[in-house]
C-alpha atoms as a PDB file:
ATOM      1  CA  UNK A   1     -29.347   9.336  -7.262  1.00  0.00           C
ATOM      2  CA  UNK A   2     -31.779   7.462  -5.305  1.00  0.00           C
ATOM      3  CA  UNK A   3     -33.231   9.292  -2.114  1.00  0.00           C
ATOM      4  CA  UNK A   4     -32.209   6.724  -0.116  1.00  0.00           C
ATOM      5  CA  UNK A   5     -28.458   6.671  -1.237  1.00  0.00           C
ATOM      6  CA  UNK A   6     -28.620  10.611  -1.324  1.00  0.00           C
ATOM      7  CA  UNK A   7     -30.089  10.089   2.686  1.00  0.00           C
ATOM      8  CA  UNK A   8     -27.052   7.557   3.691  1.00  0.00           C
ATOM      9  CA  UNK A   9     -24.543   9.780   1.898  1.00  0.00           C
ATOM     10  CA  UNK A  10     -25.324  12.792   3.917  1.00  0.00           C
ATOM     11  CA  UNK A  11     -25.912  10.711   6.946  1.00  0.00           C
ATOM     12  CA  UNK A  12     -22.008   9.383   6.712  1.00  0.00           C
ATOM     13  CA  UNK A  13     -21.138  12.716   5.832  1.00  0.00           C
ATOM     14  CA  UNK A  14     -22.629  14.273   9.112  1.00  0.00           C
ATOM     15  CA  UNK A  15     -20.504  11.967  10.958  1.00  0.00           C
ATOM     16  CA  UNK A  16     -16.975  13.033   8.836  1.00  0.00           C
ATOM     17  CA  UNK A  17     -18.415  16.733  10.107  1.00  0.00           C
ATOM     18  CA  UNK A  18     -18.822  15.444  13.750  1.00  0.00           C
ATOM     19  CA  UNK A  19     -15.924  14.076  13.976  1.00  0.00           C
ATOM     20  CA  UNK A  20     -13.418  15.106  11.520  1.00  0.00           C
ATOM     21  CA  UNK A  21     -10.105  13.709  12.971  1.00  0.00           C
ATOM     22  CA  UNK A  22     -12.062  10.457  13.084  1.00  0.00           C
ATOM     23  CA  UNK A  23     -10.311   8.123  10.736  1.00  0.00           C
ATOM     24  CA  UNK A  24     -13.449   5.391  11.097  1.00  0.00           C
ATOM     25  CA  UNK A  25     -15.845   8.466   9.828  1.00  0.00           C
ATOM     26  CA  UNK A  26     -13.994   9.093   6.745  1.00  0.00           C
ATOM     27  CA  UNK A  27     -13.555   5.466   6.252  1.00  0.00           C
ATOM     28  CA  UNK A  28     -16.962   4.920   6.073  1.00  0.00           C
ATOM     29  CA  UNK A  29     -18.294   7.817   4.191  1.00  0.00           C
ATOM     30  CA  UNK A  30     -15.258   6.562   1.678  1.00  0.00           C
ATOM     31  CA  UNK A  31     -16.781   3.149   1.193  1.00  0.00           C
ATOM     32  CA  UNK A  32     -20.682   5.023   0.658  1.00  0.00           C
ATOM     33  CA  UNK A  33     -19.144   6.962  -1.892  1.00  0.00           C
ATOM     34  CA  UNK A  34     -16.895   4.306  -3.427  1.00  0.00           C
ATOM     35  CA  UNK A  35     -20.136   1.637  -3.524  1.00  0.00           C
ATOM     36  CA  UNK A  36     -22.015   4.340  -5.317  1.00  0.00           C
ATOM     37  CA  UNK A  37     -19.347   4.987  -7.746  1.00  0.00           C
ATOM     38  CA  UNK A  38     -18.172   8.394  -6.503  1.00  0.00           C
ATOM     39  CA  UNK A  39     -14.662   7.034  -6.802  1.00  0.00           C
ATOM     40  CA  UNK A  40     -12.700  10.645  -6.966  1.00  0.00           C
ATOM     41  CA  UNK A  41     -14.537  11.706  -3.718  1.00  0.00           C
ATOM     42  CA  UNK A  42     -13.689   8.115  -2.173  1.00  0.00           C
ATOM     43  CA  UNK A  43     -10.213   8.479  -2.687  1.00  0.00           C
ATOM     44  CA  UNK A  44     -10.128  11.785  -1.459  1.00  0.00           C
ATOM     45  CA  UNK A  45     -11.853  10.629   1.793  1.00  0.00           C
ATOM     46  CA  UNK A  46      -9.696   6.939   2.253  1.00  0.00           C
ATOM     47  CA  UNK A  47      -7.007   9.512   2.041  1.00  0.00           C
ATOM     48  CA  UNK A  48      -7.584  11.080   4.702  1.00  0.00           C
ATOM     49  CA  UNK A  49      -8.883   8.441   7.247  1.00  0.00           C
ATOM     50  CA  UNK A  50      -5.275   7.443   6.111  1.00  0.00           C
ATOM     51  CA  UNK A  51      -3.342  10.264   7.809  1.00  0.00           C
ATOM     52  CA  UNK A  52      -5.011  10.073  10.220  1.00  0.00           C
ATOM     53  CA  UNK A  53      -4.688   6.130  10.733  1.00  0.00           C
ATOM     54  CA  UNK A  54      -1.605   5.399   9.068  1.00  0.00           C
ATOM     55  CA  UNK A  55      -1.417   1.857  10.882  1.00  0.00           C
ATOM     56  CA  UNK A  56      -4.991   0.941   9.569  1.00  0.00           C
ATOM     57  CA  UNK A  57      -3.726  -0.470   6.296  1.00  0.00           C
ATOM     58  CA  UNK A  58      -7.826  -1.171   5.040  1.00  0.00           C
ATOM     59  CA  UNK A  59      -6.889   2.386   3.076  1.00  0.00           C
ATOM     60  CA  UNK A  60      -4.540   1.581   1.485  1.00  0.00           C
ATOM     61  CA  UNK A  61      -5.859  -1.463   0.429  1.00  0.00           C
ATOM     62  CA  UNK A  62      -8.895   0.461  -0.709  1.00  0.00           C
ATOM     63  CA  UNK A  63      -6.965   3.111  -2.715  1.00  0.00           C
ATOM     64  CA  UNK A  64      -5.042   0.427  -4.802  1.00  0.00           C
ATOM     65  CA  UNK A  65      -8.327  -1.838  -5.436  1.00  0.00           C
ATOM     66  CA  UNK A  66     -10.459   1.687  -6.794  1.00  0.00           C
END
């Protein structure tokens, strides 16, 4: 991995560790790991920004399309 990508991932992962009953935080560290191919960890994170945003449907939508 890139350092760059390696430097975003941890940066988005900072802000899941923040803020972990942020829904937007694991959202977005979801999508950095999902664009990078990390699909398993993705799904485990659009998971969770799905409990805790059930209205947000974007998860969802993001689980089926993986």
């Amino acid at each position: 991995m890139r350092p760059h990508v390696a430097d975003a991932l941890l940066s988005a992962r900072r802000e899941v560790e923040a803020a972990p009953r942020a829904a937007r935080a694991w959202g977005g560290f979801a999508d950095m790991l999902h664009a990078h191919g990390l699909y398993e960890e993705a799904e485990a994170c659009y998971r969770e920004a799905s409990s805790l945003d059930p209205g947000q449907f974007r998860y969802a939508y993001m689980l089926a399309v993986e």
